[in-house]
C-alpha atoms as a PDB file:
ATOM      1  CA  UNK A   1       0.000   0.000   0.000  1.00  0.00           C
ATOM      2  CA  UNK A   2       0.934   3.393  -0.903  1.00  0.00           C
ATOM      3  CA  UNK A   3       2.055   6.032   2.054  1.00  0.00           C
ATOM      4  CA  UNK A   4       0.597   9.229   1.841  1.00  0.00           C
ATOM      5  CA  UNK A   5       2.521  11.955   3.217  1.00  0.00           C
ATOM      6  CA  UNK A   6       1.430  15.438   4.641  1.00  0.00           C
ATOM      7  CA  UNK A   7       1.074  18.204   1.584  1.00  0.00           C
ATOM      8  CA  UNK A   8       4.610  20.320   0.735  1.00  0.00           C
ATOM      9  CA  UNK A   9       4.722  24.248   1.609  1.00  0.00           C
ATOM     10  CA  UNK A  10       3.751  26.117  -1.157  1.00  0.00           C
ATOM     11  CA  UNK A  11       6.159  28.891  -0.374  1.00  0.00           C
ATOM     12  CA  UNK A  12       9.739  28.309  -2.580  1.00  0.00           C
ATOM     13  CA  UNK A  13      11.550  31.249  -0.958  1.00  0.00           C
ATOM     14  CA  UNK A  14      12.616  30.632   2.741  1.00  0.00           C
ATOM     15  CA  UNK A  15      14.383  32.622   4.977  1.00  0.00           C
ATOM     16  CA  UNK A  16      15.596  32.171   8.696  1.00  0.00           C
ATOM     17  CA  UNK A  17      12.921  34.056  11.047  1.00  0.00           C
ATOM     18  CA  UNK A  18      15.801  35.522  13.177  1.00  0.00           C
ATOM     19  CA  UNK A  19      19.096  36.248  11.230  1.00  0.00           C
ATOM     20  CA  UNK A  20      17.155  36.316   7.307  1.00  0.00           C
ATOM     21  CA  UNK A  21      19.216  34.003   6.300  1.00  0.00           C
ATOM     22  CA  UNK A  22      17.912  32.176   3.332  1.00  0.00           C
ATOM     23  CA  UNK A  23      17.693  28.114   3.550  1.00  0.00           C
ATOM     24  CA  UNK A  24      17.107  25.551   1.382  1.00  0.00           C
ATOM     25  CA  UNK A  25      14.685  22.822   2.986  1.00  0.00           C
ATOM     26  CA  UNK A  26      14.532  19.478   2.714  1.00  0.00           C
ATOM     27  CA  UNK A  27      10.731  17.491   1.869  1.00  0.00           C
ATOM     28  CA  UNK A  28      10.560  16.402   6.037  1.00  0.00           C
ATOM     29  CA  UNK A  29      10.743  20.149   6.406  1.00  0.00           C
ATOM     30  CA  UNK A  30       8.643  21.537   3.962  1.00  0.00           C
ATOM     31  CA  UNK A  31       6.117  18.569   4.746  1.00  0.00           C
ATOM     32  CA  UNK A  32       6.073  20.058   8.667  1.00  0.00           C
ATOM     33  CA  UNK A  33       7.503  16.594   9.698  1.00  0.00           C
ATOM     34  CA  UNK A  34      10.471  18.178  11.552  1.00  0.00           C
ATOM     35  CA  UNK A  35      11.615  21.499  12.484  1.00  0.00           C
ATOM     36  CA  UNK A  36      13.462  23.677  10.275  1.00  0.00           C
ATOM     37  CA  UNK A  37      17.025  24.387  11.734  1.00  0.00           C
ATOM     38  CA  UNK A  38      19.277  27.814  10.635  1.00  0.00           C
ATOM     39  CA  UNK A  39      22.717  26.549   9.790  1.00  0.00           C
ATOM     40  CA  UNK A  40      24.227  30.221  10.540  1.00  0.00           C
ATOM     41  CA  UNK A  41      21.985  31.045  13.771  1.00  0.00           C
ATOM     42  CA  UNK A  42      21.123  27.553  15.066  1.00  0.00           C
ATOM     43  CA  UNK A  43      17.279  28.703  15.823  1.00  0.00           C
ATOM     44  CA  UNK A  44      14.820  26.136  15.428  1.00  0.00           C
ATOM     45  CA  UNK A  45      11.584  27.331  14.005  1.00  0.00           C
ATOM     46  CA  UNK A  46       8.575  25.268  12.264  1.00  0.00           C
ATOM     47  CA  UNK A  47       7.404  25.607   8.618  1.00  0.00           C
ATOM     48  CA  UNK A  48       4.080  27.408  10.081  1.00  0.00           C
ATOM     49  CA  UNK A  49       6.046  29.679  11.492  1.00  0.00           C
ATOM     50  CA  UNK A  50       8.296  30.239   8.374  1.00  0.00           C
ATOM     51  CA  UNK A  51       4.780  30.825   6.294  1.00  0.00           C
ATOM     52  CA  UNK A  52       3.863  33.329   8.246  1.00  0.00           C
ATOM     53  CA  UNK A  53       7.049  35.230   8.794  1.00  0.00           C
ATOM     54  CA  UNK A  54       7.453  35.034   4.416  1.00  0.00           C
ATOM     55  CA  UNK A  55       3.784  36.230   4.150  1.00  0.00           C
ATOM     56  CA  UNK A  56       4.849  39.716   6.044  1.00  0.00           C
ATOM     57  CA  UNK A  57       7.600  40.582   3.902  1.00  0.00           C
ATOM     58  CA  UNK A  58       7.108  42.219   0.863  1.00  0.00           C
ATOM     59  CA  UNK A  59       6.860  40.129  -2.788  1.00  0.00           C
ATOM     60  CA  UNK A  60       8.388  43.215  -5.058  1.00  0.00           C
ATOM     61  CA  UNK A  61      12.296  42.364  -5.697  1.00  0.00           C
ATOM     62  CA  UNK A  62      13.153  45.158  -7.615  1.00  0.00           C
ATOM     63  CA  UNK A  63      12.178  48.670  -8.879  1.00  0.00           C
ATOM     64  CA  UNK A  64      13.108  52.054  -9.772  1.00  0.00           C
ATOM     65  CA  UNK A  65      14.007  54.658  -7.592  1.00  0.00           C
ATOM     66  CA  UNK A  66      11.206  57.440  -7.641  1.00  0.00           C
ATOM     67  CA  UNK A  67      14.044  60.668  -7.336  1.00  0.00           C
ATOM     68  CA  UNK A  68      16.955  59.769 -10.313  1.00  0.00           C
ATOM     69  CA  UNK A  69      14.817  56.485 -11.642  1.00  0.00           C
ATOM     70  CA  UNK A  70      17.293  54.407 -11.059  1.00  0.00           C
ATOM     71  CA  UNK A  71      17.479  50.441 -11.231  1.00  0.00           C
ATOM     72  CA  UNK A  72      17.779  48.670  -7.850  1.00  0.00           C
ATOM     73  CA  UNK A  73      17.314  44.876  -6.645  1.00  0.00           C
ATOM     74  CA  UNK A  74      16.074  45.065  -3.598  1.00  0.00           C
ATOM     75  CA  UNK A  75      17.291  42.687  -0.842  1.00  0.00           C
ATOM     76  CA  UNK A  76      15.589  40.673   2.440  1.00  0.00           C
ATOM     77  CA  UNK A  77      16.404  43.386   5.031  1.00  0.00           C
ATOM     78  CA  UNK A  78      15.001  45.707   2.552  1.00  0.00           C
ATOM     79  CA  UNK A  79      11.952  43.772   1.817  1.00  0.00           C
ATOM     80  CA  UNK A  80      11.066  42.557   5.763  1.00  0.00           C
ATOM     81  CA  UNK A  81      11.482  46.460   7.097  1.00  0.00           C
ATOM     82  CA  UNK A  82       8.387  48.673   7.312  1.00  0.00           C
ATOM     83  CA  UNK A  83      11.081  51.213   6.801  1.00  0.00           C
ATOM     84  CA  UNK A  84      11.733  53.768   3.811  1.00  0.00           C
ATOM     85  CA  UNK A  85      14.479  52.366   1.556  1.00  0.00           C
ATOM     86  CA  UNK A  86      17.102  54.458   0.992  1.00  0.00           C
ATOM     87  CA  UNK A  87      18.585  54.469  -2.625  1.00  0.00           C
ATOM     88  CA  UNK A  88      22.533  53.923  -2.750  1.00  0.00           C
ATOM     89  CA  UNK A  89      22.941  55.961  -5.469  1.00  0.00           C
ATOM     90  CA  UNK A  90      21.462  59.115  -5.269  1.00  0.00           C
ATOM     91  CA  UNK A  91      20.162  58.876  -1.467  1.00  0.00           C
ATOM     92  CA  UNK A  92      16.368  58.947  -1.568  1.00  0.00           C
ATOM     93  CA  UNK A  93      14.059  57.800   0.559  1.00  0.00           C
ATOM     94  CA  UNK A  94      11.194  55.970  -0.341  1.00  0.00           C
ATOM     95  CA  UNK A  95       8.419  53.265   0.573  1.00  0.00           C
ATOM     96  CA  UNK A  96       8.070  50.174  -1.024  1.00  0.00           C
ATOM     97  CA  UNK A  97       4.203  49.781  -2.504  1.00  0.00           C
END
């Protein structure tokens, strides 16, 4: 008889819930069967918990800056803060939306 086994994580893109790290899980993780362990921090965290920290940061990657238009990619820190972004370049501030 065939096992059945508990339904994968949708989410692809995982990331450490205290240091942002990103991690690459194995099925037993992404099926919720053990918990997922940061190999930089060491913090132990389940995949419920990683769903819910990845549905709080923001899905837009990249964009143009609003002052001198131009191209940035934007990166975790910049996409979990609530923060305005400031642009390397030409040192605006703005909100990601």
């Amino acid at each position: 008889m065939a096992q059945t086994h508990p339904k994968l994580s949708p989410i692809k893109e995982i990331y450490c819930i205290n240091c942002h790290e990103e991690l690459i899980l194995d099925l037993a993780e992404r099926r919720g069967e053990k918990q997922i362990i940061c190999p930089k921090c060491k913090t132990s965290f389940s995949i419920k918990k990683a769903e819910k920290f990845m549905s709080n940061i923001s899905p837009i990657t990249e964009g143009k800056c609003p002052g001198c238009f131009g191209e940035l990619i934007f990166d975790i820190e910049d996409r979990i803060s609530k923060d305005k972004v400031k642009f390397p370049i030409c040192g605006n501030l703005f909100c990601m939306k």
